[in-house]
C-alpha atoms as a PDB file:
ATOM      1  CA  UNK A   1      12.140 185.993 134.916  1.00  0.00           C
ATOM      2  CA  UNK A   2      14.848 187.572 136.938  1.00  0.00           C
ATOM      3  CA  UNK A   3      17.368 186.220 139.628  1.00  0.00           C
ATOM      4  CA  UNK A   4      17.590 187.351 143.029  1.00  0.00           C
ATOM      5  CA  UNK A   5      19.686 186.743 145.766  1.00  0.00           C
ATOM      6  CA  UNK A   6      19.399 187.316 149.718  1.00  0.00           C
ATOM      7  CA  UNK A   7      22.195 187.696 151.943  1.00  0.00           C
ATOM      8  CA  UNK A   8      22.700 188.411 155.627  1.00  0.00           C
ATOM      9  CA  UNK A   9      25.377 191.078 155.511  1.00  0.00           C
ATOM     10  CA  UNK A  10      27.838 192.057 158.505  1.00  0.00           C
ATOM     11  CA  UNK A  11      27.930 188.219 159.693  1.00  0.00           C
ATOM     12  CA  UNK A  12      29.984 185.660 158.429  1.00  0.00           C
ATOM     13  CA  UNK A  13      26.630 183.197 159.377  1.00  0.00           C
ATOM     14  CA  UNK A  14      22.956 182.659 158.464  1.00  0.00           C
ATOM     15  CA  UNK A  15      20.687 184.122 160.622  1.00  0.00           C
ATOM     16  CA  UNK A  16      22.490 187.267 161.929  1.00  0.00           C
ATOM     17  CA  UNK A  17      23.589 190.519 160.190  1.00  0.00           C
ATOM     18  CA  UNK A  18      20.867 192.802 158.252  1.00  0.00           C
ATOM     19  CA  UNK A  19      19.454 191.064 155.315  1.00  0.00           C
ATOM     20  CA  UNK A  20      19.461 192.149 152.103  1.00  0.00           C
ATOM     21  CA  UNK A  21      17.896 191.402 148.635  1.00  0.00           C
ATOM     22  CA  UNK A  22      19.977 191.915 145.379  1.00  0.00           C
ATOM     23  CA  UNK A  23      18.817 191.726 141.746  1.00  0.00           C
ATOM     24  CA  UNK A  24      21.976 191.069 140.474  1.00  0.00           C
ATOM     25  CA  UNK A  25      20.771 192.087 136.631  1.00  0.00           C
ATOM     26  CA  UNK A  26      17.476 194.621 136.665  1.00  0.00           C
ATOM     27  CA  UNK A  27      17.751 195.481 133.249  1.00  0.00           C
ATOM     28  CA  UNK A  28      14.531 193.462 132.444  1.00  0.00           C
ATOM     29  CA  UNK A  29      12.762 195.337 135.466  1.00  0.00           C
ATOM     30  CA  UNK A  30      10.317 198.062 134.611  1.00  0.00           C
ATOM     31  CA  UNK A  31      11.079 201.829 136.832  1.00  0.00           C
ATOM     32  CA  UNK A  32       7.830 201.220 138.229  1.00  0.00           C
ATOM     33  CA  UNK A  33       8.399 198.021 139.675  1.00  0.00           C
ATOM     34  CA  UNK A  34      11.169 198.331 141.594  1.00  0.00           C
ATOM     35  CA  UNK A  35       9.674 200.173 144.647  1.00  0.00           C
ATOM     36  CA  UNK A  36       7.073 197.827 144.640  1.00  0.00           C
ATOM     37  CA  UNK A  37       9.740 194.749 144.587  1.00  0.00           C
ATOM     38  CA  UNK A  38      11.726 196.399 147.169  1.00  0.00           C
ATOM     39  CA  UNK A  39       8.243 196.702 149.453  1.00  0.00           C
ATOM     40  CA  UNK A  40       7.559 193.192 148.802  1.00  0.00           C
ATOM     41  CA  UNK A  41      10.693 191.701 150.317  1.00  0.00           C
ATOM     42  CA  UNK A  42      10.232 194.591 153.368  1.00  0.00           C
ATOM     43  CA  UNK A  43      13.434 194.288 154.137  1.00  0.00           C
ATOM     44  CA  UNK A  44      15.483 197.683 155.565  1.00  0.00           C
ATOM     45  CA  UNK A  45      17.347 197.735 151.694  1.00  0.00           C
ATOM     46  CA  UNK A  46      17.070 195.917 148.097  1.00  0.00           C
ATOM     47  CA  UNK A  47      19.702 196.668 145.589  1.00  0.00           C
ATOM     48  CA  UNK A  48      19.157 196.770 141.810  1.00  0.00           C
ATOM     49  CA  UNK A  49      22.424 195.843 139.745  1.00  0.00           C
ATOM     50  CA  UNK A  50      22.822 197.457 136.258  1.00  0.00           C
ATOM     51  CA  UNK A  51      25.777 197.761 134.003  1.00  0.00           C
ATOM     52  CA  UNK A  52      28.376 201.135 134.869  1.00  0.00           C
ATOM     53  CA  UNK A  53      27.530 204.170 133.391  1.00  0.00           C
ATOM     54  CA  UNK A  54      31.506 204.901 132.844  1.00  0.00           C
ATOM     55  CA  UNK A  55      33.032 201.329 131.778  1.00  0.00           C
ATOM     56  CA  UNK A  56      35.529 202.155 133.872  1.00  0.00           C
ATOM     57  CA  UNK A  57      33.122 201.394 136.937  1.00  0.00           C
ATOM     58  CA  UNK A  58      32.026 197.705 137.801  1.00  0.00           C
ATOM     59  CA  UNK A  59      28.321 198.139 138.290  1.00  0.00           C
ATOM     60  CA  UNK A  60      26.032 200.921 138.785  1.00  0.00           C
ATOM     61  CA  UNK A  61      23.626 200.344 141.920  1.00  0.00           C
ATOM     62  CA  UNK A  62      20.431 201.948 142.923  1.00  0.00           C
ATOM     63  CA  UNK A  63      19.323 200.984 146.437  1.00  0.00           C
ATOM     64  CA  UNK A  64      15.417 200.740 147.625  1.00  0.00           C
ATOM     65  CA  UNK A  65      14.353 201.252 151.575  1.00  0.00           C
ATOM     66  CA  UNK A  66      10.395 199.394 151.829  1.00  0.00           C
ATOM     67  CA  UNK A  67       9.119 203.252 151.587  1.00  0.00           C
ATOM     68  CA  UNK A  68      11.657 205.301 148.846  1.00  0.00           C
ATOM     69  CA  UNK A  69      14.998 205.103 147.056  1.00  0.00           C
ATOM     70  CA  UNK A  70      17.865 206.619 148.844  1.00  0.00           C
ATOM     71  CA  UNK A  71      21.802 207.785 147.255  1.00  0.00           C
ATOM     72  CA  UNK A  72      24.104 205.553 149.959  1.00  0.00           C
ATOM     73  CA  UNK A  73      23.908 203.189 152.404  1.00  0.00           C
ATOM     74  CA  UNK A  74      26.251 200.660 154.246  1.00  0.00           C
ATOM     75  CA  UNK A  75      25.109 196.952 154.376  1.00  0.00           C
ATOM     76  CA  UNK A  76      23.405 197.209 150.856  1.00  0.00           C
ATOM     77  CA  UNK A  77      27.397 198.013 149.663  1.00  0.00           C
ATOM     78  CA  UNK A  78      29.212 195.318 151.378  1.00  0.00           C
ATOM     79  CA  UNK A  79      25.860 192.974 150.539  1.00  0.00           C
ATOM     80  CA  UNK A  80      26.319 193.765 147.008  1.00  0.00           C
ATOM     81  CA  UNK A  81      30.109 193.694 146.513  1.00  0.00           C
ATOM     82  CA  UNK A  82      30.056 190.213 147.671  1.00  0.00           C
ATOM     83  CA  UNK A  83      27.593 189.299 145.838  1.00  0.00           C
ATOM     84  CA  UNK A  84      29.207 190.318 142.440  1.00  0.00           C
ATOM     85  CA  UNK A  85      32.178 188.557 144.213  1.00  0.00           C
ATOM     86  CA  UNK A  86      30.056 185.129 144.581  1.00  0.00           C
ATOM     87  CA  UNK A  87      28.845 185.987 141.137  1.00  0.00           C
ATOM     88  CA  UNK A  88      32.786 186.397 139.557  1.00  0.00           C
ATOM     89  CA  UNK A  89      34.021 189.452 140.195  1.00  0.00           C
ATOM     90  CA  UNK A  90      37.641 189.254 140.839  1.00  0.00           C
ATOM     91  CA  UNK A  91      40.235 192.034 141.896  1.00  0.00           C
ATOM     92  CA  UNK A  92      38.679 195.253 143.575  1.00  0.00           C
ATOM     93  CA  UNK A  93      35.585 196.818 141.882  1.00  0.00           C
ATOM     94  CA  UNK A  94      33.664 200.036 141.946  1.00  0.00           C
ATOM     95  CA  UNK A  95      30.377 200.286 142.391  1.00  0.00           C
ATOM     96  CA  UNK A  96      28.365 203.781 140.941  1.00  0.00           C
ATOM     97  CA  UNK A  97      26.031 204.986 143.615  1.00  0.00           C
ATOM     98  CA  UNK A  98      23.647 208.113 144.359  1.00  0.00           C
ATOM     99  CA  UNK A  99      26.925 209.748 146.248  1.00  0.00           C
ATOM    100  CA  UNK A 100      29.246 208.686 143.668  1.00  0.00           C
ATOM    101  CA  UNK A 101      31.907 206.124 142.759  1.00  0.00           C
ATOM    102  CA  UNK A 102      32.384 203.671 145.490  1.00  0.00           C
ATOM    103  CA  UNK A 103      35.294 201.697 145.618  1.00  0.00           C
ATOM    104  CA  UNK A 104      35.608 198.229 147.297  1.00  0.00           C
ATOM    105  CA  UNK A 105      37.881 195.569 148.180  1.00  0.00           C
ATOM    106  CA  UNK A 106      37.923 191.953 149.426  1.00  0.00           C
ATOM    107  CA  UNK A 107      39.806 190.363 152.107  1.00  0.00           C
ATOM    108  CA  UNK A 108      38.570 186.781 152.988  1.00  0.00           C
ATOM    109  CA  UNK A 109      35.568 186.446 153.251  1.00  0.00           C
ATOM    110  CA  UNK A 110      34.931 190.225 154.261  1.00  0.00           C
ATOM    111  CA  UNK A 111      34.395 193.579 151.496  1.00  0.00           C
ATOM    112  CA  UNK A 112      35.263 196.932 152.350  1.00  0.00           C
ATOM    113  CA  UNK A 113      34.480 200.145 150.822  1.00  0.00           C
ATOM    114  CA  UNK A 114      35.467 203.842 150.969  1.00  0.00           C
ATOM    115  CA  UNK A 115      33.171 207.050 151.529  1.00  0.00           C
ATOM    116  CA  UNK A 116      34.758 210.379 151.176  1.00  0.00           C
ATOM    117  CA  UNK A 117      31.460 212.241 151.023  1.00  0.00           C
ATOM    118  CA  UNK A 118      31.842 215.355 153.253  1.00  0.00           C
ATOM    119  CA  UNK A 119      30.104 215.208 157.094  1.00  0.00           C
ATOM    120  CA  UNK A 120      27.278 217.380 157.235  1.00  0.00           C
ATOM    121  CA  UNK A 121      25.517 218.399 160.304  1.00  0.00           C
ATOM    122  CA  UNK A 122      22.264 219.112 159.536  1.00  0.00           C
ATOM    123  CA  UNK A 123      20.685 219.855 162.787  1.00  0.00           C
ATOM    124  CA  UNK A 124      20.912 219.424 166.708  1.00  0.00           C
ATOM    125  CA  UNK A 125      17.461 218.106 167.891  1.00  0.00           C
ATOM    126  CA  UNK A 126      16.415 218.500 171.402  1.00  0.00           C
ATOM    127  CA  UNK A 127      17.676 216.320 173.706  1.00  0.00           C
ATOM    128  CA  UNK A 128      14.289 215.336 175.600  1.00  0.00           C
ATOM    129  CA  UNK A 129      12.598 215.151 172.248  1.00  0.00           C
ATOM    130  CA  UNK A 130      15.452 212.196 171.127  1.00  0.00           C
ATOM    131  CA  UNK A 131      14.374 210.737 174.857  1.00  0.00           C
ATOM    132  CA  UNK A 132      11.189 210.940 174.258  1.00  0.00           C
ATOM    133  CA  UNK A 133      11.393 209.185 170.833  1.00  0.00           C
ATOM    134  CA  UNK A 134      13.416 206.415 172.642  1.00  0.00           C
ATOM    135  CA  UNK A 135      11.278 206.322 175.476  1.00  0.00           C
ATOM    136  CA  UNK A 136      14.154 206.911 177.756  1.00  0.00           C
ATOM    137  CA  UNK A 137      14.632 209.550 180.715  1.00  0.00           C
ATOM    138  CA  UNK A 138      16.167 212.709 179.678  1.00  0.00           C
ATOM    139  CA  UNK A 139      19.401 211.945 181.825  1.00  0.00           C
ATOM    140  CA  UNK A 140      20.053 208.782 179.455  1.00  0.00           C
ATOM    141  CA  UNK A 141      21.194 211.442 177.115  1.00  0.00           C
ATOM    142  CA  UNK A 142      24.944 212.019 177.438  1.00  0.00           C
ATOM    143  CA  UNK A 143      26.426 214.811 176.155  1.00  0.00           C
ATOM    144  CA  UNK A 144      29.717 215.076 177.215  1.00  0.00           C
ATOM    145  CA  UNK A 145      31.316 214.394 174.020  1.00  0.00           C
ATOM    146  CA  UNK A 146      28.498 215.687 171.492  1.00  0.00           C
ATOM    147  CA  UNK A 147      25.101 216.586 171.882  1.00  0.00           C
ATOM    148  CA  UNK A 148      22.307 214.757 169.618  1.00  0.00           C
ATOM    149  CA  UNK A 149      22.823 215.741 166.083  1.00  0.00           C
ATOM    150  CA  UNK A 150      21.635 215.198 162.880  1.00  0.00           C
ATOM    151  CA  UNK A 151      24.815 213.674 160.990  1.00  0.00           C
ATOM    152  CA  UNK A 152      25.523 212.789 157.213  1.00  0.00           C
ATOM    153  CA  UNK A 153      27.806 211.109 155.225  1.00  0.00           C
ATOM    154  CA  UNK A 154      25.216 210.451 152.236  1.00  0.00           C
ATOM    155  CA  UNK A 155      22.468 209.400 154.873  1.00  0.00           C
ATOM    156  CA  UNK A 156      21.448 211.622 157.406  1.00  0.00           C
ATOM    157  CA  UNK A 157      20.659 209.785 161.196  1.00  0.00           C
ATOM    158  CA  UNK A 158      20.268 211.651 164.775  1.00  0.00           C
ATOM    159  CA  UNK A 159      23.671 210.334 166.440  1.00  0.00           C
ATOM    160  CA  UNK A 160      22.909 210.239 170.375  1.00  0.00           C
ATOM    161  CA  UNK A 161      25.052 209.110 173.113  1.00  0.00           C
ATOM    162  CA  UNK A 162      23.740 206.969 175.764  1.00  0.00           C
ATOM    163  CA  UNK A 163      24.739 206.944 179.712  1.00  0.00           C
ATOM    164  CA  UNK A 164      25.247 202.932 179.604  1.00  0.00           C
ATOM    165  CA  UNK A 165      24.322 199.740 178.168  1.00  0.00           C
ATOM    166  CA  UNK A 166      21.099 199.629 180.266  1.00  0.00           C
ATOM    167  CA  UNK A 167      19.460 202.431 178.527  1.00  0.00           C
ATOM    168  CA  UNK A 168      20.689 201.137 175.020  1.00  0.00           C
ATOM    169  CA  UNK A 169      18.901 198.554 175.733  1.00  0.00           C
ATOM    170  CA  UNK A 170      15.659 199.853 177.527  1.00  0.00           C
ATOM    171  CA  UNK A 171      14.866 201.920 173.731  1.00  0.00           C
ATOM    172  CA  UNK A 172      11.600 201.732 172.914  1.00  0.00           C
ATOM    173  CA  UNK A 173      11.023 203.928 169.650  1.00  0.00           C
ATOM    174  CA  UNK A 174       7.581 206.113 170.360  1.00  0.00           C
ATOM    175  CA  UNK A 175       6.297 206.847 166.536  1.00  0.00           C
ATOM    176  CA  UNK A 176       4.209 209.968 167.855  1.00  0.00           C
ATOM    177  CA  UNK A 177       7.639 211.652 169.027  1.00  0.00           C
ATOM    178  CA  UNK A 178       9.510 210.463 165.833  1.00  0.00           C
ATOM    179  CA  UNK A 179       6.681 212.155 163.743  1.00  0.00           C
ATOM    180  CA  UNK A 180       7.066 215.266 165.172  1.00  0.00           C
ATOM    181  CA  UNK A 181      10.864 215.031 164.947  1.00  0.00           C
ATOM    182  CA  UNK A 182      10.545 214.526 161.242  1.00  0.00           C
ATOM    183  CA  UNK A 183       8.245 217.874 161.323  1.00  0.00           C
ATOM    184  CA  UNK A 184      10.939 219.547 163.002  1.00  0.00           C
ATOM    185  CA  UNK A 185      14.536 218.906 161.495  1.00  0.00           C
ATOM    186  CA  UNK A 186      13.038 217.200 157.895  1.00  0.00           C
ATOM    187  CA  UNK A 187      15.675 215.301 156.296  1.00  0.00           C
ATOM    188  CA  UNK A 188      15.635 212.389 153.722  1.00  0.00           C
ATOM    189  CA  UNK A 189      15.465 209.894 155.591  1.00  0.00           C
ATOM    190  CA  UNK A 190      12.206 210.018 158.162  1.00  0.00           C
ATOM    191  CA  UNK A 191      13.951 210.659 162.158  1.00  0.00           C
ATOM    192  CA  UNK A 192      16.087 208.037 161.998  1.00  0.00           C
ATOM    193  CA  UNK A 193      17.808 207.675 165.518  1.00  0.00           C
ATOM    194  CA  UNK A 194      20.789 205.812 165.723  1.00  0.00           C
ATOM    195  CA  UNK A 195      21.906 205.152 169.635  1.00  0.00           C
ATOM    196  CA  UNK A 196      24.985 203.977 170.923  1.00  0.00           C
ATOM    197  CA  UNK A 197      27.073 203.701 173.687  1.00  0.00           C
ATOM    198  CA  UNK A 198      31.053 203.618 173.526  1.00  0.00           C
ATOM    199  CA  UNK A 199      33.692 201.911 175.987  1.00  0.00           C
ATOM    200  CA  UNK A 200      37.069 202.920 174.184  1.00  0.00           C
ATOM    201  CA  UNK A 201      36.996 201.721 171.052  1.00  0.00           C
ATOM    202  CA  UNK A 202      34.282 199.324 171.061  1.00  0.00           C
ATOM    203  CA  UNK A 203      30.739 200.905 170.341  1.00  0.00           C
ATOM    204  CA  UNK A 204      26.887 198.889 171.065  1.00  0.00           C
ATOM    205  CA  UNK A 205      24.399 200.457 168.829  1.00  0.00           C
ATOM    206  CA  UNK A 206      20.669 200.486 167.502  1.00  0.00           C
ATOM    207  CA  UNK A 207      19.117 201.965 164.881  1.00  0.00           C
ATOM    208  CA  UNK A 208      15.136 203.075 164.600  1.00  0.00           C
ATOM    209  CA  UNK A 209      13.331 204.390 161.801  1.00  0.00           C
ATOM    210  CA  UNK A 210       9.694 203.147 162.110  1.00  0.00           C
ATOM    211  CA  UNK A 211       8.253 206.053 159.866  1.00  0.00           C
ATOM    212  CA  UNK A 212      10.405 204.062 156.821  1.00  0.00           C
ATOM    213  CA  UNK A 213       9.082 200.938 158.079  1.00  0.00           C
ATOM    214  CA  UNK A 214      12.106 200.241 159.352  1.00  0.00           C
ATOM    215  CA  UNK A 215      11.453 199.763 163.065  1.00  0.00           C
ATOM    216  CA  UNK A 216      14.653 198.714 164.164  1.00  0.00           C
ATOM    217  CA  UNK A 217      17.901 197.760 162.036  1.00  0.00           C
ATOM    218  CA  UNK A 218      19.877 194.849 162.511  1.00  0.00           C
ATOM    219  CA  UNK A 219      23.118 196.662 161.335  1.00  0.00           C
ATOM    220  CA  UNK A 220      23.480 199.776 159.461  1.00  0.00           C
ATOM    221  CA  UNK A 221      26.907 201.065 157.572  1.00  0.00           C
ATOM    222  CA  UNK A 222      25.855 204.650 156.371  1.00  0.00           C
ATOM    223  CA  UNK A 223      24.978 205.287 160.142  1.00  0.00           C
ATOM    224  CA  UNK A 224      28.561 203.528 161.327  1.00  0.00           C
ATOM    225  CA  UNK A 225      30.001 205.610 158.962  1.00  0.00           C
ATOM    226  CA  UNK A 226      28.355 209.108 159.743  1.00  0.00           C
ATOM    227  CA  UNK A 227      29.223 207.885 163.783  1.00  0.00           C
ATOM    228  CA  UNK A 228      33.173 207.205 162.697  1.00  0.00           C
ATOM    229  CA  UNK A 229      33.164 210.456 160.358  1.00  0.00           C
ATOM    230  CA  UNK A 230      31.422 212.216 163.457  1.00  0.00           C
ATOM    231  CA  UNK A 231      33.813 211.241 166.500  1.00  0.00           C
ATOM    232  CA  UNK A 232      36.955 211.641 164.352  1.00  0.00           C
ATOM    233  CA  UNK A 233      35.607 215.301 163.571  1.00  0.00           C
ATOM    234  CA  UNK A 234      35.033 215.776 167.573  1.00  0.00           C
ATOM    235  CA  UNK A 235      38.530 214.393 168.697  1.00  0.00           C
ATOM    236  CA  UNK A 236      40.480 215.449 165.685  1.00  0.00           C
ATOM    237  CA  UNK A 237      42.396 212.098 165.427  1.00  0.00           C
ATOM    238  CA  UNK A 238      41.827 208.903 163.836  1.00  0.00           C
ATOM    239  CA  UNK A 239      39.046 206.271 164.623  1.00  0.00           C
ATOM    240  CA  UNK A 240      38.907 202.043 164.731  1.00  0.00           C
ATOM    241  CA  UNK A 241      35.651 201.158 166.017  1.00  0.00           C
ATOM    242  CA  UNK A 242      34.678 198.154 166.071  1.00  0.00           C
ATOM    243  CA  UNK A 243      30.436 198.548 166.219  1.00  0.00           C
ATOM    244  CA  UNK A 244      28.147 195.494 167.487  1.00  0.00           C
ATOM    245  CA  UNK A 245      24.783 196.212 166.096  1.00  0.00           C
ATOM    246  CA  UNK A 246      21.107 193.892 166.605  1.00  0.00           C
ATOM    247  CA  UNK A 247      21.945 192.380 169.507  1.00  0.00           C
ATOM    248  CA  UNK A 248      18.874 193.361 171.143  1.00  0.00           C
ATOM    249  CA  UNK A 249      17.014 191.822 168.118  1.00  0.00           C
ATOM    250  CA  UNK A 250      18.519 188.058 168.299  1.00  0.00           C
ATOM    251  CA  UNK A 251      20.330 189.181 164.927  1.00  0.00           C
ATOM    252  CA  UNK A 252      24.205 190.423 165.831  1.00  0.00           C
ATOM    253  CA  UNK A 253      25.644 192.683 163.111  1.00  0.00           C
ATOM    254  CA  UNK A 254      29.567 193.293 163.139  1.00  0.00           C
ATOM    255  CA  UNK A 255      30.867 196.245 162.030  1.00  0.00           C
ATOM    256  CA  UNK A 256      34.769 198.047 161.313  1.00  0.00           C
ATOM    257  CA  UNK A 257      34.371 201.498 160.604  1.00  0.00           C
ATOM    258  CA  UNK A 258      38.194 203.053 160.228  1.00  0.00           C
ATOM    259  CA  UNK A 259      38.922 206.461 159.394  1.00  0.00           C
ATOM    260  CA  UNK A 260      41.875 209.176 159.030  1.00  0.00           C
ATOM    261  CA  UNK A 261      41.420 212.698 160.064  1.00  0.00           C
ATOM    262  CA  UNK A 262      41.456 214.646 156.897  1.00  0.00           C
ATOM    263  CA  UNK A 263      38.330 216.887 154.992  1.00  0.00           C
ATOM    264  CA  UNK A 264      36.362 215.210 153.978  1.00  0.00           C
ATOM    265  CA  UNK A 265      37.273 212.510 156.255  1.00  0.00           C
ATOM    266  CA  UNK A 266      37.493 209.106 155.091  1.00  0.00           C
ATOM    267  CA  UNK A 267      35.858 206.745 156.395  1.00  0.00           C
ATOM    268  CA  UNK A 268      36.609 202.581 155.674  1.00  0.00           C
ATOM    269  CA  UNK A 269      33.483 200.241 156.460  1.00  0.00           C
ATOM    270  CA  UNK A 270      34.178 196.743 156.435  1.00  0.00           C
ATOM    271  CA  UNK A 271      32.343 192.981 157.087  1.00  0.00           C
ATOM    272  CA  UNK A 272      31.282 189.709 156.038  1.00  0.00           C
ATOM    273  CA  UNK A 273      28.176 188.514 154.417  1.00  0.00           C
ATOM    274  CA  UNK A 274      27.228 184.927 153.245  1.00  0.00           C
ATOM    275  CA  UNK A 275      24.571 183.929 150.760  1.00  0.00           C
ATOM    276  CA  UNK A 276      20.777 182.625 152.192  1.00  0.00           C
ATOM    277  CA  UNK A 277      18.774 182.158 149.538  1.00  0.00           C
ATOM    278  CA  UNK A 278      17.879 182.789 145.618  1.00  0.00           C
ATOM    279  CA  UNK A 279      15.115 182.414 143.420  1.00  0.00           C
ATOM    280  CA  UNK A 280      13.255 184.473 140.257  1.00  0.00           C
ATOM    281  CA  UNK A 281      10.591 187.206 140.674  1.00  0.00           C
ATOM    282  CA  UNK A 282       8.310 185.812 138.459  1.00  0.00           C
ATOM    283  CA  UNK A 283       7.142 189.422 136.730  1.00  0.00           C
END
């Protein structure tokens, strides 16, 4: 049998933040199960623990959306890093994922990690296609400091400005529009649209990716960090946002994303996450 833990990551309380499964020691677990174990808990990510390919490293880490594996993302990070904290870890670790060596720290009851992957931008979808998907008016859209695009930092998301907190709230993802925005700018990840609004340095956000059966996200770090790595690139100075994600859904996620204007452009993601339950999958 083999442990698993769940945590609610980017809260410091049960209940809120994005929840996440870890298997904290998959060697026992077959390749072909782990898609299927990451579909049964249907939560937006499920990490799978295994020992560092270079010793140097703490842990490699391989992280499952209910639908495909995928090389980065934020709340599975921080999730796991205090995890392996809970577990023992002491001192900072790095943890081996699909983008590379991650590194991490701890402070409190909070982990933080590092992403230097380059910002791509992929694509610049059009604008009443991104209201359409969102079920909003086209003048929701504002554009004044970007226009909807495509944005990466190991995890590709449509960033898109809204007018005000009204609208951010009004979203309604339409899965006919998101289909055809998949057909149009194809990326690894299926459309996902990640809307925010901004009032100095705080940011309100929500994140929908229904064709990865992810319909909305309760709080998600790759997209934070593609956003930080994004504005920083636009305003060519430095960035601390402090992001309030799942509101809307009853489930408030906090995130820090800091950054330094540099290329690649760093970008610092940092929160809490506390324990919720464990068990054994009994396979």
């Amino acid at each position: 049998m083999t442990a698993y833990f769940v945590y609610d990551v980017f809260t410091d309380r049960a209940f809120g933040g994005n929840q996440l499964a870890v298997i904290p020691d998959a060697t026992g677990l077959a390749e072909d199960q782990l898609q299927r174990i990451a579909c049964e808990f249907n939560f937006s990510e499920t990490t799978f623990v295994y020992p560092p390919t270079d010793p140097a490293n703490t842990a490699k880490v391989r992280i499952f959306t209910p639908t495909m594996e995928v090389p980065f993302a934020g709340h599975p990070t921080v999730g796991t890093a205090i995890a392996l904290k809970d577990e023992g870890a002491t001192g900072n670790i790095t943890l081996e994922l699909g983008i590379g060596p991650i590194p991490c720290t701890y402070s409190g009851n909070k982990a933080a990690f590092t992403v230097t992957a380059p910002l791509e931008r992929l694509s610049t979808p059009d604008p009443a296609l991104i209201a359409a998907a969102l079920d909003l008016t086209a003048e929701a859209i504002k554009t004044t400091t970007h226009a909807p695009v495509q944005a990466s930092v190991g995890l590709p998301f449509v960033m898109v400005e809204l007018q005000d907190r009204a609208a951010l709230t009004q979203c309604q993802p339409a899965t006919d529009h998101f289909r055809e925005g998949a057909a149009r700018y194809p990326s690894n990840l299926d459309f996902a649209i990640y809307a925010y609004v901004r009032d100095g340095d705080q940011i309100d956000a929500r994140m929908f990716a229904p064709l990865d059966n992810i319909p909305e996200d309760p709080a998600t770090g790759s997209a934070a960090a593609a956003l930080a790595a994004l504005l920083t690139d636009e305003a060519g100075r430095a960035q601390s946002l402090s992001i309030l994600q799942g509101e809307d859904m009853g489930r408030p996620s906090y995130i820090m994303a800091q950054t330094t204007p540099a290329d690649p452009i760093p970008v610092t993601i940092s929160g809490a996450a506390v324990r919720t339950m464990q068990g054994t999958l009994t396979l």
